[in-house]
Protein backbone atom coordinates (compact mmCIF):
# COMPACT_ATOMS: atom_id res chain seq x y z
CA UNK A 1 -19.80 258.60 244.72
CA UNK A 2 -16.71 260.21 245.66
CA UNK A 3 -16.13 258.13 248.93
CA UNK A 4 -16.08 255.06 246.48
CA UNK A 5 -14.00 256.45 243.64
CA UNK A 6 -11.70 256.99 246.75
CA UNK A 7 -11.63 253.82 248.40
CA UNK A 8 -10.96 252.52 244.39
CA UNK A 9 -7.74 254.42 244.72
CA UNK A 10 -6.55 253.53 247.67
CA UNK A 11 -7.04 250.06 246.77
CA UNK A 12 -4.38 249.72 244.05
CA UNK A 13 -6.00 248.62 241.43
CA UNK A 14 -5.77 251.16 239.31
CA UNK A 15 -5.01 250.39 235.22
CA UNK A 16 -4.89 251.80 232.38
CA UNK A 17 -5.86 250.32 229.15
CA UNK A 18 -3.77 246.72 227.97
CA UNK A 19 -1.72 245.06 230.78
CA UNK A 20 1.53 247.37 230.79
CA UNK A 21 0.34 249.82 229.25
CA UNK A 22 -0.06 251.86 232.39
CA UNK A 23 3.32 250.20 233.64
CA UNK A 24 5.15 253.99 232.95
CA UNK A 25 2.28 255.39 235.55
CA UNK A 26 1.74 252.69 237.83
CA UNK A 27 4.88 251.09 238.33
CA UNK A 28 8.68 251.62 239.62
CA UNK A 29 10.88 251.15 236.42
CA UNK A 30 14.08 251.92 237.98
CA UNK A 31 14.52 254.98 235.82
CA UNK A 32 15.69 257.39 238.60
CA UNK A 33 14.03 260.98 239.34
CA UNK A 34 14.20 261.70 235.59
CA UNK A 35 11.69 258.93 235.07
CA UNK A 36 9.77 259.77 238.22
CA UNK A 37 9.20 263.29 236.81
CA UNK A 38 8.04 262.02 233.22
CA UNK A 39 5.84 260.01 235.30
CA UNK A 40 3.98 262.66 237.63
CA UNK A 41 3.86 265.06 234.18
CA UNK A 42 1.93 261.92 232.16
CA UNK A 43 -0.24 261.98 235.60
CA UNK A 44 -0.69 265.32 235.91
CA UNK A 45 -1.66 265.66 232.14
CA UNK A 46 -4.32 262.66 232.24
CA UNK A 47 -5.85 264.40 235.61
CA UNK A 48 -5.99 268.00 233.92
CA UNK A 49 -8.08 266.35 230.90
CA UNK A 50 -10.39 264.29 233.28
CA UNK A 51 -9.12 260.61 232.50
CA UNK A 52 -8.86 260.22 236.04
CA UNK A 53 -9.86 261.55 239.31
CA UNK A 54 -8.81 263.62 241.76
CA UNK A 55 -8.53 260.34 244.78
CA UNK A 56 -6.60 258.55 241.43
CA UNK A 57 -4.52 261.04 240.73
CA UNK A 58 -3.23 261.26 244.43
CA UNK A 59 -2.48 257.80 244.57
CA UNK A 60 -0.44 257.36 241.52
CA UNK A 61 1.34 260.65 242.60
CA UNK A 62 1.72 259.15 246.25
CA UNK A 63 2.99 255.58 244.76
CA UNK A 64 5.32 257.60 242.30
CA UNK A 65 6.88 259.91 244.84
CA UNK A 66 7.46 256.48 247.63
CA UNK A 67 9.58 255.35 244.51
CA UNK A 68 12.74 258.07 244.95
């Protein structure tokens, strides 16, 4: 189960919810590191109460972090 959930991950096709609604996670918005911090916290906070997994949780961190 957990090779799959990470192969998911890695994918990219990760959303959240309506389209854009996961754009502040999932996507570059040109905000600077401010923004990119905001970002990993709202991450962060969604993996600590189990909305998302551990291989989903590295990838948006890994997508936010190639952003700066």
């Amino acid at each position: 189960m957990r090779e799959l959930e990470e192969l998911r991950a890695k994918s990219g096709g990760i959303q959240f919810g309506a389209p854009g609604a996961g754009a502040g996670l999932a996507s570059p918005s040109g905000g600077g590191q401010d923004d990119a911090v905001a970002r990993l916290e709202r991450a962060k906070a969604m993996f600590d109460k189990g909305l998302i997994s551990d291989a989903e949780y590295g990838a948006l961190k890994a997508r936010i972090v190639n952003t700066l």
